[in-house]
PDB file of N, CA and C in Angstrom:
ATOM      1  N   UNK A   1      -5.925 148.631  51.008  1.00  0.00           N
ATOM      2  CA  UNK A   1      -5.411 149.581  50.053  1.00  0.00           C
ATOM      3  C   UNK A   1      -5.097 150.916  50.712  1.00  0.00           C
ATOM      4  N   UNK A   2      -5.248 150.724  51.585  1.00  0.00           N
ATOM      5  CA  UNK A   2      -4.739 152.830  52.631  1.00  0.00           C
ATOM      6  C   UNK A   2      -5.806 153.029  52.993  1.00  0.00           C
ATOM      7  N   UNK A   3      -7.110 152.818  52.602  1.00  0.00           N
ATOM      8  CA  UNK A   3      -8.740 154.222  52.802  1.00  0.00           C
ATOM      9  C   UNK A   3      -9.454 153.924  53.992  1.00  0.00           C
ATOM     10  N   UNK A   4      -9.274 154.902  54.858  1.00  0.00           N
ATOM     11  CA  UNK A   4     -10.460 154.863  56.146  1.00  0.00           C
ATOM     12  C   UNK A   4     -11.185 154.416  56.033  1.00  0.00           C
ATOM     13  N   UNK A   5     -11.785 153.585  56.784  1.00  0.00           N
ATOM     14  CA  UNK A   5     -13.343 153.095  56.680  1.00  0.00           C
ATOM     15  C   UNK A   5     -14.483 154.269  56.104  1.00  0.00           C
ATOM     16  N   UNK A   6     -14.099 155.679  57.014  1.00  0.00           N
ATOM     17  CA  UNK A   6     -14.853 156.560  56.237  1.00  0.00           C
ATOM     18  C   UNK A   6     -15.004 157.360  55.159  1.00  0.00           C
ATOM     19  N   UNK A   7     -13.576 156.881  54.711  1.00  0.00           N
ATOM     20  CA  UNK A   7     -13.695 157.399  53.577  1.00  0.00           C
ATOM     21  C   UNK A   7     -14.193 156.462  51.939  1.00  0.00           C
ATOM     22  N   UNK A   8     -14.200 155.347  52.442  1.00  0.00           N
ATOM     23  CA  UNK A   8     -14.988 154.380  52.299  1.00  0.00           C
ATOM     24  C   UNK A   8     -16.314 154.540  51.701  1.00  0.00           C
ATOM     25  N   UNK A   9     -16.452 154.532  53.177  1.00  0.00           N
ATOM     26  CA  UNK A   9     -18.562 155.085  53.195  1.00  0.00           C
ATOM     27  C   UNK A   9     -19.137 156.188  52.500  1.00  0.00           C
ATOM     28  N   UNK A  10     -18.001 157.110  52.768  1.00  0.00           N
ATOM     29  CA  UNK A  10     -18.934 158.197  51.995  1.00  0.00           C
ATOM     30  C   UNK A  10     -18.334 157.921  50.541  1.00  0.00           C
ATOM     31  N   UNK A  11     -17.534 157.373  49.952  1.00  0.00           N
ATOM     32  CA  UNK A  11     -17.185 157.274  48.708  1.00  0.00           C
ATOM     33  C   UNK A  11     -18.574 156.839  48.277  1.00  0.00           C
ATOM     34  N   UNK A  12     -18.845 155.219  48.771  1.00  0.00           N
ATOM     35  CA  UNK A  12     -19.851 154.299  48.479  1.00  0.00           C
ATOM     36  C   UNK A  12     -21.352 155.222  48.391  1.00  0.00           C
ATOM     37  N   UNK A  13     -21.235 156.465  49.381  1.00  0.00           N
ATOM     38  CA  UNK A  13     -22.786 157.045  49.733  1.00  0.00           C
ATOM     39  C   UNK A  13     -23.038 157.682  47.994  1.00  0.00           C
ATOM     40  N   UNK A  14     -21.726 158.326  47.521  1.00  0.00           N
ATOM     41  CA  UNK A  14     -21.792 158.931  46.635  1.00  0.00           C
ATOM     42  C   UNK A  14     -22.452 158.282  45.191  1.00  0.00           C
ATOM     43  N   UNK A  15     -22.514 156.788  45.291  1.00  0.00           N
ATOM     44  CA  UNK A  15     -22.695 156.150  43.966  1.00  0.00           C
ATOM     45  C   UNK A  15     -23.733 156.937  43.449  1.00  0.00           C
ATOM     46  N   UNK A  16     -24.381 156.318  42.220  1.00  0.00           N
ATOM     47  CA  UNK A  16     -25.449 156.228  41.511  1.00  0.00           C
ATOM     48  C   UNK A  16     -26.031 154.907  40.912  1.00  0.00           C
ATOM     49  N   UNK A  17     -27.241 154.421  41.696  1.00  0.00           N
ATOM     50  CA  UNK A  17     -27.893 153.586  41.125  1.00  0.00           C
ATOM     51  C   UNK A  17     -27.873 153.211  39.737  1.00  0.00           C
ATOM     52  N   UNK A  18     -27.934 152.150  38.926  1.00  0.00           N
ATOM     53  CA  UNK A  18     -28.379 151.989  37.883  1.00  0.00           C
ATOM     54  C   UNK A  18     -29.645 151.903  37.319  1.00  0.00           C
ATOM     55  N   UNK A  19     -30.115 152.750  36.977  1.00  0.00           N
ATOM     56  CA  UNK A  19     -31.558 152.299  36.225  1.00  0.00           C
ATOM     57  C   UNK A  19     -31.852 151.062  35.851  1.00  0.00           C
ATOM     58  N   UNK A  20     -32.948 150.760  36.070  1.00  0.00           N
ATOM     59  CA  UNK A  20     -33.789 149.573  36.230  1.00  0.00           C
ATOM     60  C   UNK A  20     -33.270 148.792  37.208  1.00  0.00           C
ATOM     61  N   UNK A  21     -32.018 148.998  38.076  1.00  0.00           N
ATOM     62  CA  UNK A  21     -31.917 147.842  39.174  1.00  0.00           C
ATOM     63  C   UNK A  21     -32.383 148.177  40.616  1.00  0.00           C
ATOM     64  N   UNK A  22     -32.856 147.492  40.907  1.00  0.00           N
ATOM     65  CA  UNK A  22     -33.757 147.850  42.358  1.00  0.00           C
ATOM     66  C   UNK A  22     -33.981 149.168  42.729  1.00  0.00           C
ATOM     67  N   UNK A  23     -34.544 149.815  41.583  1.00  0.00           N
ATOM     68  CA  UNK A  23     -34.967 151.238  41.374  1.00  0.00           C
ATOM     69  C   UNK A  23     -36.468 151.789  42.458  1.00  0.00           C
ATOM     70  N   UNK A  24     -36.042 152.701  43.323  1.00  0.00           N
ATOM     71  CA  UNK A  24     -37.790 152.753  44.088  1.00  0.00           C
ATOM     72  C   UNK A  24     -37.804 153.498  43.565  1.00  0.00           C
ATOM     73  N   UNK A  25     -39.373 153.725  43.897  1.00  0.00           N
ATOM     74  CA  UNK A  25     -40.055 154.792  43.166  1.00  0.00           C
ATOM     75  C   UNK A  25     -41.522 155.103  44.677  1.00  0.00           C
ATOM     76  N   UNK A  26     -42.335 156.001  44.974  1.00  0.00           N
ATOM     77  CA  UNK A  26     -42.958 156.176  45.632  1.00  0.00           C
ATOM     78  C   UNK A  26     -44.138 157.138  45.053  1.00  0.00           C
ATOM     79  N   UNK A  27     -45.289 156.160  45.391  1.00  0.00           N
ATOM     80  CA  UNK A  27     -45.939 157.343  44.651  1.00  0.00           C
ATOM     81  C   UNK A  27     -46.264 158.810  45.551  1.00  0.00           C
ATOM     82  N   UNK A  28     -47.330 159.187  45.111  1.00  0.00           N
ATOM     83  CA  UNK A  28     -48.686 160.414  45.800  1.00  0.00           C
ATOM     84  C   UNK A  28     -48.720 160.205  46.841  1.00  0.00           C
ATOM     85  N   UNK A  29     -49.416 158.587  46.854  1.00  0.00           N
ATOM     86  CA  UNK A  29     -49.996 158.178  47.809  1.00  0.00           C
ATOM     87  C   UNK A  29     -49.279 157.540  48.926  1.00  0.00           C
ATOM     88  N   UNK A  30     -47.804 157.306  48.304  1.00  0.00           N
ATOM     89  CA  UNK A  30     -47.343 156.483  49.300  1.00  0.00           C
ATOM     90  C   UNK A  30     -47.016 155.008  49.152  1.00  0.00           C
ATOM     91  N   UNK A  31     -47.700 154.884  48.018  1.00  0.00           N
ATOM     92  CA  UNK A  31     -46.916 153.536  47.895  1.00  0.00           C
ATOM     93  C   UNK A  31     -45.851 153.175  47.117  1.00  0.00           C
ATOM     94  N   UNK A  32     -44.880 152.350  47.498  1.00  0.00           N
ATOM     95  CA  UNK A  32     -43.666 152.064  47.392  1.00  0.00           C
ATOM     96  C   UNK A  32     -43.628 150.970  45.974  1.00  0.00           C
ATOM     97  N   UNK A  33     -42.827 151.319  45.249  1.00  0.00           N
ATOM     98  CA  UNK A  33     -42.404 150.720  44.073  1.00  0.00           C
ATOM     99  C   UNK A  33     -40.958 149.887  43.707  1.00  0.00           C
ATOM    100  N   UNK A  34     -40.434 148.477  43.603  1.00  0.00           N
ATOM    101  CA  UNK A  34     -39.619 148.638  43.333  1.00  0.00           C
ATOM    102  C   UNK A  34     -39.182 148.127  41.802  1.00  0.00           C
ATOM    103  N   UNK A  35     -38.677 148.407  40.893  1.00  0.00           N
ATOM    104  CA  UNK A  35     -38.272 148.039  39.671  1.00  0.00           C
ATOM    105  C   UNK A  35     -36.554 147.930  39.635  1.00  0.00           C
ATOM    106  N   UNK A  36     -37.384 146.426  39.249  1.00  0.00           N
ATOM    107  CA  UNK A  36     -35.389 146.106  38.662  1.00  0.00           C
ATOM    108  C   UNK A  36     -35.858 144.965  37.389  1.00  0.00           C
ATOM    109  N   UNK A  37     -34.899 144.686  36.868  1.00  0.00           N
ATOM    110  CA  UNK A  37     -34.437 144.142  35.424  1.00  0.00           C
ATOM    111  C   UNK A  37     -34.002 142.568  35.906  1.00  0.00           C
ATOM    112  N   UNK A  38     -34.600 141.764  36.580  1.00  0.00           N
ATOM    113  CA  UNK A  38     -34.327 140.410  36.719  1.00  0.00           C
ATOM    114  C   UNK A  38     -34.993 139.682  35.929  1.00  0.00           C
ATOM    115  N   UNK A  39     -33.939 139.119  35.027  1.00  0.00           N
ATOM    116  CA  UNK A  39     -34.136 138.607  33.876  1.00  0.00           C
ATOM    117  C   UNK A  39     -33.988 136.864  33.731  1.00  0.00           C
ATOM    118  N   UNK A  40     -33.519 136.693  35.116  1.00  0.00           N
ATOM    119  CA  UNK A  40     -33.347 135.088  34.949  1.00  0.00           C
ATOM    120  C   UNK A  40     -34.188 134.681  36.401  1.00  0.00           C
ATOM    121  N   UNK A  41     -34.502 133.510  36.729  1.00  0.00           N
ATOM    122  CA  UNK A  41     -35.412 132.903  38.038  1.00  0.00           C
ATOM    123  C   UNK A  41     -34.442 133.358  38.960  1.00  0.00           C
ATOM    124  N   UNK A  42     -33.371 133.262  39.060  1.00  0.00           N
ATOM    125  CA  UNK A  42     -32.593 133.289  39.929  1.00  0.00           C
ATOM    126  C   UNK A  42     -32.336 134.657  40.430  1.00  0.00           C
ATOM    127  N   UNK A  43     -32.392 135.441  39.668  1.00  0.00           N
ATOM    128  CA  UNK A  43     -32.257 137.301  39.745  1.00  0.00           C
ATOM    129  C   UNK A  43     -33.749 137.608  40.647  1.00  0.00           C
ATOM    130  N   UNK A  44     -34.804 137.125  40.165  1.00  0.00           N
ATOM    131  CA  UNK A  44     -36.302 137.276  40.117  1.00  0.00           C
ATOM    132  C   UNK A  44     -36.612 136.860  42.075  1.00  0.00           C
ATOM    133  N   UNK A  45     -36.205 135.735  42.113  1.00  0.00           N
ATOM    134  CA  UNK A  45     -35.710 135.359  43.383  1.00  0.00           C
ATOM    135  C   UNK A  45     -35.167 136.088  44.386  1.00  0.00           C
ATOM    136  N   UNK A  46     -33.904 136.547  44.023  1.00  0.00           N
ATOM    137  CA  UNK A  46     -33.105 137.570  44.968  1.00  0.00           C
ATOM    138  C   UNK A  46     -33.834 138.803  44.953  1.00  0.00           C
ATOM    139  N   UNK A  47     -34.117 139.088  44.331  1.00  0.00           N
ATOM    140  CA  UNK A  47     -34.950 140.509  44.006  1.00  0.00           C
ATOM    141  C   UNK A  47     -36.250 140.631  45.122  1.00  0.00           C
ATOM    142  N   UNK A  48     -36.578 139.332  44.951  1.00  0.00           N
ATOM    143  CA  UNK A  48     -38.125 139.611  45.617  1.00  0.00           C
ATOM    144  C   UNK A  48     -37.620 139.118  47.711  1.00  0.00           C
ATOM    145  N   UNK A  49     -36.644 138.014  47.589  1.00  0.00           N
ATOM    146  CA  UNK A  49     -35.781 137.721  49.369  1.00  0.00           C
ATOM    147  C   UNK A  49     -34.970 139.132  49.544  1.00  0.00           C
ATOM    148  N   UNK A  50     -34.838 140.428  48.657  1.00  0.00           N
ATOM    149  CA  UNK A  50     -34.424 141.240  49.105  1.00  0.00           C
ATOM    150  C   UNK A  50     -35.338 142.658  49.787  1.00  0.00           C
ATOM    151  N   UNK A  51     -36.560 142.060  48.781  1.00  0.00           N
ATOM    152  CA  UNK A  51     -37.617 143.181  49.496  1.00  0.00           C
ATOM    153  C   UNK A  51     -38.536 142.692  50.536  1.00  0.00           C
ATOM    154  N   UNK A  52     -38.475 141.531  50.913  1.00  0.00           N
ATOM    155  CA  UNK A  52     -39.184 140.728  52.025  1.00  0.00           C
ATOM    156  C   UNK A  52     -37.910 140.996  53.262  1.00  0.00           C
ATOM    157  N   UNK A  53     -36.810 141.054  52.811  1.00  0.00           N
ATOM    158  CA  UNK A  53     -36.045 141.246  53.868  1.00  0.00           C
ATOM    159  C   UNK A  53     -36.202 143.036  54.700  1.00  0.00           C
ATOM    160  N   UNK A  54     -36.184 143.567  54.149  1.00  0.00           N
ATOM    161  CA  UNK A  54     -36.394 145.006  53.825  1.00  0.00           C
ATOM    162  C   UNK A  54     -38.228 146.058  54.191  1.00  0.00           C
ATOM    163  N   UNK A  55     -39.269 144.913  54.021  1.00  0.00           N
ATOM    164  CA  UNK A  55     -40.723 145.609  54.178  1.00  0.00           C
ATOM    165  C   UNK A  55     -41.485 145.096  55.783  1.00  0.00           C
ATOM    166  N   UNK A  56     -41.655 145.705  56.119  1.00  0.00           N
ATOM    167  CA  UNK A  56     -42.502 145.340  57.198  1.00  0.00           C
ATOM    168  C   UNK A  56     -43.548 144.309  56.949  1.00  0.00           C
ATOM    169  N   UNK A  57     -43.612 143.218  57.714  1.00  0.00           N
ATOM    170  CA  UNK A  57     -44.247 142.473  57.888  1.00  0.00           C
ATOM    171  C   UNK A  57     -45.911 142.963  57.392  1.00  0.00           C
ATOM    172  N   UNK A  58     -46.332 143.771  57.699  1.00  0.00           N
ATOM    173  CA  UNK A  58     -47.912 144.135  58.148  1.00  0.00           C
ATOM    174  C   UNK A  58     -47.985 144.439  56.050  1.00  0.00           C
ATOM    175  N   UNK A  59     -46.666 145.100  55.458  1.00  0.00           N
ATOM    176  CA  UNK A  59     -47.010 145.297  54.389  1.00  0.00           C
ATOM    177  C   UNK A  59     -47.609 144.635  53.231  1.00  0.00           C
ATOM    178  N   UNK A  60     -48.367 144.548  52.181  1.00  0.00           N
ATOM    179  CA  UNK A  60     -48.915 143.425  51.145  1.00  0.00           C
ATOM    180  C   UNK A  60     -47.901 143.755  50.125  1.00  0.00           C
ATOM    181  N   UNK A  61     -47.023 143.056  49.804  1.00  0.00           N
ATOM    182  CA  UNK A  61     -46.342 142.773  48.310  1.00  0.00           C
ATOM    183  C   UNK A  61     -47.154 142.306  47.150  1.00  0.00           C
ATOM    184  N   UNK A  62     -47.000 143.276  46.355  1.00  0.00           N
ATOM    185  CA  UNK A  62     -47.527 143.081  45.040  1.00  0.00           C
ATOM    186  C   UNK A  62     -46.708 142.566  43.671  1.00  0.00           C
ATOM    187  N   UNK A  63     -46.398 141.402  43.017  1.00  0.00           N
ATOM    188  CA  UNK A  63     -45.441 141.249  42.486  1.00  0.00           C
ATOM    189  C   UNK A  63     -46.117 141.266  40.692  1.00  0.00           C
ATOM    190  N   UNK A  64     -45.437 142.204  39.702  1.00  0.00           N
ATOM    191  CA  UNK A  64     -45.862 142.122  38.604  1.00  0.00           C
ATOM    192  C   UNK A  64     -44.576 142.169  37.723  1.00  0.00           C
ATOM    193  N   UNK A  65     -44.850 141.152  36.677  1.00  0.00           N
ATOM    194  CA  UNK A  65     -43.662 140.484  35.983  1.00  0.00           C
ATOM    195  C   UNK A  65     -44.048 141.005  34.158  1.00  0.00           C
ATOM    196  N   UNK A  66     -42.819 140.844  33.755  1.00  0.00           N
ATOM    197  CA  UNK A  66     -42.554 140.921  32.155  1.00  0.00           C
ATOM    198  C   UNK A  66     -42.357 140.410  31.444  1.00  0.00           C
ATOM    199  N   UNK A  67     -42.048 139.767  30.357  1.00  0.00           N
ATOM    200  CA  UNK A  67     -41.361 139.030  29.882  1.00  0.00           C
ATOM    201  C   UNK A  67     -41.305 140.038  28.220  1.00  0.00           C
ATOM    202  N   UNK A  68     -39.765 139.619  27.412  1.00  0.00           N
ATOM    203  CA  UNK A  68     -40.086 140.396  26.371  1.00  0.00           C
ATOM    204  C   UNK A  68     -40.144 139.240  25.082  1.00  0.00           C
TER     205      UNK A  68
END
């Protein structure tokens, strides 16, 4: 479509997240939060191969679920 790669990037830098989707949060202390809205197995899935891709090994994942 015409746009520099960099102009690109910084377009993309500019977004805004959507609430509730792979939302962090960090506390006081330091620990890392992530909240998103996966609502089907398959969302729930990607969600969780995206933060295993993403955390250091040494880290403990804590996984807590909803249902409404």
């Amino acid at each position: 479509m015409g746009f520099e790669e960099g102009e690109i990037l910084q377009a993309i830098s500019q977004l805004k997240r959507v609430k509730g989707r792979f939302e962090t949060i960090i506390s006081n202390g330091g620990i890392y939060f992530v909240v998103d809205y996966a609502h089907t197995p398959d969302a729930l899935e990607n969600v969780l191969d995206s933060i295993n891709e993403i955390r250091t090994k040494n880290e403990r994942l804590i996984t807590v679920m909803g249902c409404g």
